[in-house]
C-alpha atoms as a PDB file:
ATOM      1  CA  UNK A   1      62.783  66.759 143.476  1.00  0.00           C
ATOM      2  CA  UNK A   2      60.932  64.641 141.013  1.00  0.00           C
ATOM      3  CA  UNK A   3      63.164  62.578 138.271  1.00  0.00           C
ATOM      4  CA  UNK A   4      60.992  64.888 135.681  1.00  0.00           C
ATOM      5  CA  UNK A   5      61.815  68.152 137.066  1.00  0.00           C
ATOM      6  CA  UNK A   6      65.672  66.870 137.841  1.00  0.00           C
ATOM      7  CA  UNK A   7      66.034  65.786 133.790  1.00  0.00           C
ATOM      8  CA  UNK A   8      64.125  69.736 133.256  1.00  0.00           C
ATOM      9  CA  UNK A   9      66.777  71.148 135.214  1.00  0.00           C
ATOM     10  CA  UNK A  10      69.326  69.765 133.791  1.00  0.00           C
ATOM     11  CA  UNK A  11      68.252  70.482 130.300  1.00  0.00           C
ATOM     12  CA  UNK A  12      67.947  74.107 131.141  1.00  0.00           C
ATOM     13  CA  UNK A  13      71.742  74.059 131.760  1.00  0.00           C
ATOM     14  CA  UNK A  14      72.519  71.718 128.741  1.00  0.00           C
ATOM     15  CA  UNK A  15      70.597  73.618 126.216  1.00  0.00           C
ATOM     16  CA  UNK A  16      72.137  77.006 127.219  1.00  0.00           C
ATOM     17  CA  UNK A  17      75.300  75.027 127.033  1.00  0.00           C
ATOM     18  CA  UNK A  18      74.970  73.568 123.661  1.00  0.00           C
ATOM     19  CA  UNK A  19      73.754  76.996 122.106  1.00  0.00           C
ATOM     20  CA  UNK A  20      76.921  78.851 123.532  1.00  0.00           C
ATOM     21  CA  UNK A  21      79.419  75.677 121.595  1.00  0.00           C
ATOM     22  CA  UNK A  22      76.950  76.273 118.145  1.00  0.00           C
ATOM     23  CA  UNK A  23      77.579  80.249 118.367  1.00  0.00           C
ATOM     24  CA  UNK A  24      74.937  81.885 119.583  1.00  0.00           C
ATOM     25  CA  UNK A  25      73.116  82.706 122.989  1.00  0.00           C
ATOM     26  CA  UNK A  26      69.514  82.025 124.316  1.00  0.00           C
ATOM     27  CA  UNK A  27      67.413  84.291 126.265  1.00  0.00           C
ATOM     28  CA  UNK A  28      65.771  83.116 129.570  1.00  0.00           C
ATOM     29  CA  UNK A  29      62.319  83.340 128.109  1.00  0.00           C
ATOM     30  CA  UNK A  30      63.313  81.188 125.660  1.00  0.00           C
ATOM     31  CA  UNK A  31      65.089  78.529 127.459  1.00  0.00           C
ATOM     32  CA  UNK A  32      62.033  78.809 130.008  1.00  0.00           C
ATOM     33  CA  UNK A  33      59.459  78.010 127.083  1.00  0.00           C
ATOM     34  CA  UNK A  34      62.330  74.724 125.193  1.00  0.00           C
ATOM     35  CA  UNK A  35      62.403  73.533 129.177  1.00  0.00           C
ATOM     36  CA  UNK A  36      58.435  73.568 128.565  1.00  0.00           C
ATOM     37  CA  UNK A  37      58.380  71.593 126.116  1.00  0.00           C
ATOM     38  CA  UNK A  38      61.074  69.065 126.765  1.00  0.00           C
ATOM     39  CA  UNK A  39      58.746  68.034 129.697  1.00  0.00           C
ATOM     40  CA  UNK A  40      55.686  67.628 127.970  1.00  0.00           C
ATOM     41  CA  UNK A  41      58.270  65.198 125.697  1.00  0.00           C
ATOM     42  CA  UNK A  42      59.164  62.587 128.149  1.00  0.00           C
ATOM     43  CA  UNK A  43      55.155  62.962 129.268  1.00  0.00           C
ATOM     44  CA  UNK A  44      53.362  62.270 126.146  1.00  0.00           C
ATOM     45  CA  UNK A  45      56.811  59.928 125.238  1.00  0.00           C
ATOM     46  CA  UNK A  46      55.314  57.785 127.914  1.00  0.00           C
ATOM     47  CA  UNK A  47      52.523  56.933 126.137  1.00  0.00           C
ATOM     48  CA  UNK A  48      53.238  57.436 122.050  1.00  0.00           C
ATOM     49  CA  UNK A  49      56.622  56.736 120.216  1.00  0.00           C
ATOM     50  CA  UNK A  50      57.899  60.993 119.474  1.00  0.00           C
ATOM     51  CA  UNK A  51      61.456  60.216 119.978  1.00  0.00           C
ATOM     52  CA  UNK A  52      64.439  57.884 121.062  1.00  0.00           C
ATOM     53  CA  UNK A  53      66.451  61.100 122.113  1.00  0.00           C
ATOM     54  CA  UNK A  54      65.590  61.683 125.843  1.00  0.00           C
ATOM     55  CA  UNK A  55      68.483  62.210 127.678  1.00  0.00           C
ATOM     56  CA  UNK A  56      68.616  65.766 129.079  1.00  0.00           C
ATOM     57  CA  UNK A  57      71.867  66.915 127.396  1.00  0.00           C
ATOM     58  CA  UNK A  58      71.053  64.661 124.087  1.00  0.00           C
ATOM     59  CA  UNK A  59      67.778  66.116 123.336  1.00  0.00           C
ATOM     60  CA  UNK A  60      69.245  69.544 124.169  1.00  0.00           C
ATOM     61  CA  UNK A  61      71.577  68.952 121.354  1.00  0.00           C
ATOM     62  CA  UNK A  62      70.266  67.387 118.686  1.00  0.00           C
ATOM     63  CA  UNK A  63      66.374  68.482 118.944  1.00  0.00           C
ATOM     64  CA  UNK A  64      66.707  72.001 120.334  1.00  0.00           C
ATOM     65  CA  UNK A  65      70.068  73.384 119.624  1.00  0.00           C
ATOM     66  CA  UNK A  66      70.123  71.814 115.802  1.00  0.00           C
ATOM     67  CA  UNK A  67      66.481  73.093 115.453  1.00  0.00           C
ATOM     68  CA  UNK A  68      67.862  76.922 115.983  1.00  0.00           C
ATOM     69  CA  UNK A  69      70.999  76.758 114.111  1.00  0.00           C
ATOM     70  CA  UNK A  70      69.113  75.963 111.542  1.00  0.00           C
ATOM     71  CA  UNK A  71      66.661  78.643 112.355  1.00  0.00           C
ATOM     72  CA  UNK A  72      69.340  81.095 112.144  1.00  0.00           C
ATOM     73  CA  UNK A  73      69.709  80.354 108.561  1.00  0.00           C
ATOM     74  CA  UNK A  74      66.259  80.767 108.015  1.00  0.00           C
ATOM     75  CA  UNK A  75      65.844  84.102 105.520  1.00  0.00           C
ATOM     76  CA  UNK A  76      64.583  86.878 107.684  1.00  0.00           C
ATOM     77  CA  UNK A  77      62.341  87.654 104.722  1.00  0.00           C
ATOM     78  CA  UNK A  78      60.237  84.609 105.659  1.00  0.00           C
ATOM     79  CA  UNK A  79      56.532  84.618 106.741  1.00  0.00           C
ATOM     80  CA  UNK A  80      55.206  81.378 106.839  1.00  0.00           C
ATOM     81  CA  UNK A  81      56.380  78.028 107.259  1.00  0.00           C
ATOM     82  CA  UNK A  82      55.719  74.383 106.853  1.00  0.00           C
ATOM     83  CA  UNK A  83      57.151  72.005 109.131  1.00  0.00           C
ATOM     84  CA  UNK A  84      57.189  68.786 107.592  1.00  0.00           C
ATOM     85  CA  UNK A  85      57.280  65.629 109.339  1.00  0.00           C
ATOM     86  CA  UNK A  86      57.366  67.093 112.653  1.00  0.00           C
ATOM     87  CA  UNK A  87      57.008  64.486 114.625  1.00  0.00           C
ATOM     88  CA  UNK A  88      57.763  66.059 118.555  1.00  0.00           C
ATOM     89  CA  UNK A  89      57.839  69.537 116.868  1.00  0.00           C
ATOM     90  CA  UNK A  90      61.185  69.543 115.598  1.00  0.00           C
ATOM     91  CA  UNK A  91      62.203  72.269 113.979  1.00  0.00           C
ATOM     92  CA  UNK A  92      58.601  73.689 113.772  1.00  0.00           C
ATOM     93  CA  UNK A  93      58.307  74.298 117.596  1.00  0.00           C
ATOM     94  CA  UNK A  94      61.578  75.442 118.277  1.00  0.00           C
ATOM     95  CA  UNK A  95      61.104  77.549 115.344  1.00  0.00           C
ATOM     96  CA  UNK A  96      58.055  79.537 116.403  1.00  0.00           C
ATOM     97  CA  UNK A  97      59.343  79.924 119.754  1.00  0.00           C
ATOM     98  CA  UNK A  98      62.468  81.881 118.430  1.00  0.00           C
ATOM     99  CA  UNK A  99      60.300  83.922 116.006  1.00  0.00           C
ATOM    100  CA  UNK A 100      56.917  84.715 117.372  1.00  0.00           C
ATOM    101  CA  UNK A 101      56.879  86.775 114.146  1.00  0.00           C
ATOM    102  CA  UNK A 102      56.407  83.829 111.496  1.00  0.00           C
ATOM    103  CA  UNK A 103      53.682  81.344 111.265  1.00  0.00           C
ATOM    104  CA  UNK A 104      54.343  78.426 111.334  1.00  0.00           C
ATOM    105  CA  UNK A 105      52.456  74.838 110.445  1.00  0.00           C
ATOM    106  CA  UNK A 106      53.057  71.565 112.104  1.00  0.00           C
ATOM    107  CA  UNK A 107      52.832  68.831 109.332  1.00  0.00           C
ATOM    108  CA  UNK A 108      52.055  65.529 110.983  1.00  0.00           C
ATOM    109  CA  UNK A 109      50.307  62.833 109.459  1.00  0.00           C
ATOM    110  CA  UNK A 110      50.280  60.398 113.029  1.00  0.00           C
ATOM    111  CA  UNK A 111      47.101  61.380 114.769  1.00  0.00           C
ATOM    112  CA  UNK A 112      48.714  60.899 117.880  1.00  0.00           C
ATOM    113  CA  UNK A 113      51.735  62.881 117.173  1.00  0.00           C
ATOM    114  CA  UNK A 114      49.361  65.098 116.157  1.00  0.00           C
ATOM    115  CA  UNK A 115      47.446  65.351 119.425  1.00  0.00           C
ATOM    116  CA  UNK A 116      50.670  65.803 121.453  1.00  0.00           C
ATOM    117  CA  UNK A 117      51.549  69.139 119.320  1.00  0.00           C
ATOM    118  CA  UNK A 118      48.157  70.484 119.325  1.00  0.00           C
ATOM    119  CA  UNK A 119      48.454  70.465 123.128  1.00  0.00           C
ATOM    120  CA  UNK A 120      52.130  71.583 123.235  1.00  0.00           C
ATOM    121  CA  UNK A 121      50.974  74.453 120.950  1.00  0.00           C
ATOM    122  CA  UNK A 122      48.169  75.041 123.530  1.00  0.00           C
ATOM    123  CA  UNK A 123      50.104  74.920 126.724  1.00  0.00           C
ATOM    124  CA  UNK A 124      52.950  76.943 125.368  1.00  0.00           C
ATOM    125  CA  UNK A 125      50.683  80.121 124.055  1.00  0.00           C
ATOM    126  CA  UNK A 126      52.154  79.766 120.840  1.00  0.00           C
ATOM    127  CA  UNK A 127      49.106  81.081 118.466  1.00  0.00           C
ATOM    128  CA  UNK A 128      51.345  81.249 115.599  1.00  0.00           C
ATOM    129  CA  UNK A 129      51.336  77.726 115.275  1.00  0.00           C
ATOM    130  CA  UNK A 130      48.814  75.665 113.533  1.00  0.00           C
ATOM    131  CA  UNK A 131      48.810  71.584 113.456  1.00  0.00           C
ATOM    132  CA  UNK A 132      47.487  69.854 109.643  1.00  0.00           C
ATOM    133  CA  UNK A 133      47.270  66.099 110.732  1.00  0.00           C
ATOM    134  CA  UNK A 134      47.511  64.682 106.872  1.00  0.00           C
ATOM    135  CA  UNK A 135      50.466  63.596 104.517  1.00  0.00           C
ATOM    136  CA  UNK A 136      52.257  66.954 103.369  1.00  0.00           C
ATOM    137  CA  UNK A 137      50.803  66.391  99.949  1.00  0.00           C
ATOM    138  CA  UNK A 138      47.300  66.795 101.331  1.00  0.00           C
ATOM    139  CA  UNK A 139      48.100  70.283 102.477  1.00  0.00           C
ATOM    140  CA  UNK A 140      46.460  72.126  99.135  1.00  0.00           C
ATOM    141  CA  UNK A 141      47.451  75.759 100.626  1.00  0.00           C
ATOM    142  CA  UNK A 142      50.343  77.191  99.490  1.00  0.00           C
ATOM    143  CA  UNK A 143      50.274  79.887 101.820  1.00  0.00           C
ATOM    144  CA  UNK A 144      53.772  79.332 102.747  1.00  0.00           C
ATOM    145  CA  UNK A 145      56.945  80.484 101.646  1.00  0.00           C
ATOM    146  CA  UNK A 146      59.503  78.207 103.793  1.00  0.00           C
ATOM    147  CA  UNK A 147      59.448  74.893 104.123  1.00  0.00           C
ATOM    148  CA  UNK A 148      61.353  72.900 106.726  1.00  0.00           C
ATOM    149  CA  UNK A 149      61.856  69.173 107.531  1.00  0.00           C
ATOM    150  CA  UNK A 150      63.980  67.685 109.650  1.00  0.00           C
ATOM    151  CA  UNK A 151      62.745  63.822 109.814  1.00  0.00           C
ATOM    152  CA  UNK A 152      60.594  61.906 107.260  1.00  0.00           C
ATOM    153  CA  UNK A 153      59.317  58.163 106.555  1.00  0.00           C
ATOM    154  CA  UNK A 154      61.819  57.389 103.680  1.00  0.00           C
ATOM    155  CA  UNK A 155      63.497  60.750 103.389  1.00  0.00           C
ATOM    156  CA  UNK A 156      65.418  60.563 100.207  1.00  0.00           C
ATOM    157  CA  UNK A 157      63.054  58.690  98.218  1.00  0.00           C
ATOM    158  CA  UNK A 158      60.667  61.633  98.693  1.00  0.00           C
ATOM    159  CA  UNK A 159      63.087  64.617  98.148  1.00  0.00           C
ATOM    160  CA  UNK A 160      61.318  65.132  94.412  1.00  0.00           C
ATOM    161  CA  UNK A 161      57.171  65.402  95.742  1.00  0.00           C
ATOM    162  CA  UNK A 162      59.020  67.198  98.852  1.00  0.00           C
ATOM    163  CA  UNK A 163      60.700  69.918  96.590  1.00  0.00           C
ATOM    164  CA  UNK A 164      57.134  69.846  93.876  1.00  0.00           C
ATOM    165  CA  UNK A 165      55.699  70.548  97.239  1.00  0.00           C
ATOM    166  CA  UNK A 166      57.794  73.340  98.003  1.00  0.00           C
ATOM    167  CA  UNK A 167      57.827  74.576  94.685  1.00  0.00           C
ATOM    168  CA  UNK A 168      56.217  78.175  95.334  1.00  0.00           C
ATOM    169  CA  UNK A 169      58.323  78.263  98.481  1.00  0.00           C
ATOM    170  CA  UNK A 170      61.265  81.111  98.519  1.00  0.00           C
ATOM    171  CA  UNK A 171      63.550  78.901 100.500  1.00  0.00           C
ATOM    172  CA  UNK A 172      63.758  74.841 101.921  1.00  0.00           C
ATOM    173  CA  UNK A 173      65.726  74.113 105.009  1.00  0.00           C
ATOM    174  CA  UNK A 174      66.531  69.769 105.232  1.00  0.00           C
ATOM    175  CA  UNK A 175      68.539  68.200 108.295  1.00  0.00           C
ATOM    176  CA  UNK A 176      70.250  65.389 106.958  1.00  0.00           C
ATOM    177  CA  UNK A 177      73.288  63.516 106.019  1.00  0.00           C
ATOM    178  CA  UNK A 178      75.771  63.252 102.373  1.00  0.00           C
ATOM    179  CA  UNK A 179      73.439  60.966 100.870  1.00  0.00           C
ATOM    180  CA  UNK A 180      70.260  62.964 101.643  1.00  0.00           C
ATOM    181  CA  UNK A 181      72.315  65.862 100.191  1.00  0.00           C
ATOM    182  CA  UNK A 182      73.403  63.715  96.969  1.00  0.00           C
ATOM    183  CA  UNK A 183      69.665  62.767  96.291  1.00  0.00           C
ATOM    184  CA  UNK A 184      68.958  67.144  96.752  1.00  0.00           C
ATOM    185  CA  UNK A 185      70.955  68.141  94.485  1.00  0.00           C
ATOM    186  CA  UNK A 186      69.832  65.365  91.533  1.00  0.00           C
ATOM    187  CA  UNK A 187      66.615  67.057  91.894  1.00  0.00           C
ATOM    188  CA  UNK A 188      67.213  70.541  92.888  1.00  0.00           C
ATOM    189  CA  UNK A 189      68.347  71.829  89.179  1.00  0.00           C
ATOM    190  CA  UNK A 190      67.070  74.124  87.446  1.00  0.00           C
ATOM    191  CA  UNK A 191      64.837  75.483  90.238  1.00  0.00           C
ATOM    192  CA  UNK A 192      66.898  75.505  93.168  1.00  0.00           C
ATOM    193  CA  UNK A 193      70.197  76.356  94.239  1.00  0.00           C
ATOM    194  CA  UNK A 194      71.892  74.383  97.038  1.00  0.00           C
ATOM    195  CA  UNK A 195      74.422  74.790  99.708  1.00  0.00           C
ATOM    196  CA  UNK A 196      75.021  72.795 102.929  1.00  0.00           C
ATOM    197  CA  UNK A 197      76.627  73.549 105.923  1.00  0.00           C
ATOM    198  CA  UNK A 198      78.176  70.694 108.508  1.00  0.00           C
ATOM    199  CA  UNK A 199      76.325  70.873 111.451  1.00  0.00           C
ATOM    200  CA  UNK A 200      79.029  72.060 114.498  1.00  0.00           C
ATOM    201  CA  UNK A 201      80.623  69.010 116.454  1.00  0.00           C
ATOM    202  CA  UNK A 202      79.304  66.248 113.877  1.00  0.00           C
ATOM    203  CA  UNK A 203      81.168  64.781 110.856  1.00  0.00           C
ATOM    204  CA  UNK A 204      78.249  63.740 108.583  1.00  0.00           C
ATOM    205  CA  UNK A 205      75.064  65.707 109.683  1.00  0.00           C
ATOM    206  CA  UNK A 206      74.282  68.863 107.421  1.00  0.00           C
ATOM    207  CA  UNK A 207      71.966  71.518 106.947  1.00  0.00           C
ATOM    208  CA  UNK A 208      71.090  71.864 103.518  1.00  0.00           C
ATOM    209  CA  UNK A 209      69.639  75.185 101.934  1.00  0.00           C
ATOM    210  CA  UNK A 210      67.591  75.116  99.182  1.00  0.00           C
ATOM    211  CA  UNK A 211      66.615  78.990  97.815  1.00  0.00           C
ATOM    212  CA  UNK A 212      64.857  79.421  94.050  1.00  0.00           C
ATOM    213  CA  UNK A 213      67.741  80.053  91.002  1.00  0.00           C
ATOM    214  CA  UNK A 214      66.874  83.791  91.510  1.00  0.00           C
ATOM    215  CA  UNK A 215      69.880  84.324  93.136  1.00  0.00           C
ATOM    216  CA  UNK A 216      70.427  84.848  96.602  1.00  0.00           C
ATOM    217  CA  UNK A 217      73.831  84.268  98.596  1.00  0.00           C
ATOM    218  CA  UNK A 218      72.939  82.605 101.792  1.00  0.00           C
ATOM    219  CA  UNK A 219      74.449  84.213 105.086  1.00  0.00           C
ATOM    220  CA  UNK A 220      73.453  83.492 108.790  1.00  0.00           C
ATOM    221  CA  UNK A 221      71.461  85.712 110.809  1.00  0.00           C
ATOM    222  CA  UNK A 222      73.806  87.511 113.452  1.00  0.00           C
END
């Protein structure tokens, strides 16, 4: 066995693992398609900087696992979403693997990362995915009515033309930490209403859930 397909195999059992500890199961299919990608990860990762998280169990974790909790919090209502910052395709990939239904575009201004999610998209089937290689400000459409980010170039300095950006949005999911949340919530009022939710098995990371002052009480899908 190859040291690619022995890391594969091993995050098939980690991520099915990990997903059981945050709460919620995975189906085969699914796991089949996040083994997919995890190997065209440590590929492309070869050759282009997408992560530092490579470890079988790690990545399982922290790119996969994390990307569908935070999925689950995701408003069923959704349609469309913008991934911004996505680097590897984290949450965006993930994402549109779990929901099939939703559309979902892969903000990436790195023409490299770029390249490696167009053909990720391509080799996984998912035609509900579509890649916009430009800063997120650049993306004029506001087709969307979610907006996700998990990683970007000087996060909290950019939480105000990140939130302007999401302004016609319906909800905003962020990965982050207490000061990422502190630097939220100075800019969320009036628009937005905030909660966050401590990641399971970490003491600092959060998700933090942005929906419009309209009024909506945020629950989990189940």
């Amino acid at each position: 066995m190859s040291e690619l397909e022995h890391k594969k195999r091993a995050f098939y059992h980690y991520v099915k693992v990990w997903a059981r500890r945050f709460g919620f199961s995975l189906s085969e299919a699914l796991c089949e398609k996040l083994c997919e990608h995890y190997g065209l990860l440590l590929h492309w990762n070869k050759r282009i900087n997408l992560t530092r998280i490579l470890d079988p169990e790690e990545a399982a974790r922290f790119h996969y696992v994390e990307s569908l909790y935070g999925e689950r919090w995701l408003d069923p209502s959704i349609t469309k979403v913008a991934d911004v910052g996505s680097g590897g395709g984290f949450p965006g990939i993930p994402i549109a693997l779990a929901r099939p239904n939703i559309s979902v575009v892969l903000i990436e201004k790195s023409r490299k990362r770029a390249a490696f999610l167009s053909e990720a998209a391509r080799q996984l089937g998912l035609e509900n995915v579509e890649i916009f290689c430009e800063r997120f400000e650049a993306y004029e459409s506001r087709d969307f009515d979610g907006v996700v980010c998990r990683a970007l170039e000087r996060m909290r300095e950019r939480i105000p033309d990140l939130l302007a950006f999401a302004e016609e949005s319906a909800q905003v999911l962020l990965f982050g930490d207490e000061d990422l949340e502190r630097a939220v919530r100075e800019s969320a009022a009036p628009r937005w209403r905030v909660n966050s939710i401590i990641i399971p098995y970490t003491r600092e990371r959060r998700l933090i859930i942005l929906r419009q002052s309209r009024g909506f009480h945020v629950e989990p899908i189940t």
